[in-house]
Protein backbone atom coordinates (compact mmCIF):
# COMPACT_ATOMS: atom_id res chain seq x y z
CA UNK A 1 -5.45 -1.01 3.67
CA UNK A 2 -6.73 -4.20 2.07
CA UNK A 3 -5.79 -7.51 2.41
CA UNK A 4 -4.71 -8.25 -1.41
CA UNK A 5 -2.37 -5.54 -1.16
CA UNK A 6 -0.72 -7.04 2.11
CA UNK A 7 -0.18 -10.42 0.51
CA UNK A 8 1.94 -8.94 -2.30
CA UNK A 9 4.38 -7.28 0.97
CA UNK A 10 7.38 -9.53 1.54
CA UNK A 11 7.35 -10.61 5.19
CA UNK A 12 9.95 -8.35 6.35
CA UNK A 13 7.46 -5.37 4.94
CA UNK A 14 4.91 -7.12 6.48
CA UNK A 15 6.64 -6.64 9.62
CA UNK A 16 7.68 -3.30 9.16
CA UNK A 17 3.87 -2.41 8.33
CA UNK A 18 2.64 -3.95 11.06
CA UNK A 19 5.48 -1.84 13.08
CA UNK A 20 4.44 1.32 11.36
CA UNK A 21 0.95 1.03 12.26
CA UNK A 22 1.55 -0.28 16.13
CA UNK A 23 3.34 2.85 16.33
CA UNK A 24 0.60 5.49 14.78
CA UNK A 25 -1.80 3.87 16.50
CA UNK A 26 -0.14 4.08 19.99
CA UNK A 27 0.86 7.63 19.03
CA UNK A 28 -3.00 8.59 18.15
CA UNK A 29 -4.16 7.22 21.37
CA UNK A 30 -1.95 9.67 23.14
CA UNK A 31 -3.08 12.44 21.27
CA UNK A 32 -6.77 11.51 21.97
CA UNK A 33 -5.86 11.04 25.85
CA UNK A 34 -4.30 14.31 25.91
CA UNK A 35 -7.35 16.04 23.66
CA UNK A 36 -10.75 15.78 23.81
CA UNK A 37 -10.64 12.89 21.05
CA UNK A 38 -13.34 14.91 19.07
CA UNK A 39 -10.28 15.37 16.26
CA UNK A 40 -10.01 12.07 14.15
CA UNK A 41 -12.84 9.96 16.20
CA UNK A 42 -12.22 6.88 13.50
CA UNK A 43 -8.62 6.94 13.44
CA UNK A 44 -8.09 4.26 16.15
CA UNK A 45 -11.02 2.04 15.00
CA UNK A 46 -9.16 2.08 11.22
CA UNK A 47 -5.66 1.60 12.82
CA UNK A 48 -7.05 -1.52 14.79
CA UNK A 49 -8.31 -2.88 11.78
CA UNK A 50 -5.16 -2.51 9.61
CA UNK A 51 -3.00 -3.81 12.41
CA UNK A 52 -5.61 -7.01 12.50
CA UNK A 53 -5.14 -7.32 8.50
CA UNK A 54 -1.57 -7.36 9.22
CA UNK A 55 -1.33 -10.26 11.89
CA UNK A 56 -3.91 -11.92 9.95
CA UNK A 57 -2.15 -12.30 6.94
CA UNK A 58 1.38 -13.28 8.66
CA UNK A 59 -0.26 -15.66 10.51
CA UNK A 60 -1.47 -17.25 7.41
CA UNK A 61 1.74 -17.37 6.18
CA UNK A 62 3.10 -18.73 9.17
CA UNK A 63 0.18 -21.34 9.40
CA UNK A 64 1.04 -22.27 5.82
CA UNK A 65 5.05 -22.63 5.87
CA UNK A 66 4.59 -25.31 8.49
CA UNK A 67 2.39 -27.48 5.78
């Protein structure tokens, strides 16, 4: 997921992206817990990332409503 598509989300898609990937990435570190995590080893490193982009770009939103 890149950035410059995030910035064109409205914030409440924002928020349900960043909701959507919380909840896949929660759900994948289950699965690797219960496996031997040998499945999708990049999955959670990806998911961190995206859910970074996320809070990255509403904080710059937030950061630039209050200017």
């Amino acid at each position: 997921m890149k950035a410059t598509k995030l910035r064109e989300h409205t914030d409440e898609e924002l928020q349900q992206v960043h909701d959507d990937v919380s909840k896949e990435l929660m759900e994948t570190k289950i699965r690797q817990g219960w496996s031997d995590g040998a499945e999708q080893p990049l999955k959670v490193r990806t998911l961190r990332r995206d859910l970074a982009r996320v809070k990255t770009v509403i904080t710059q939103r937030e950061l630039n409503k209050d200017d």
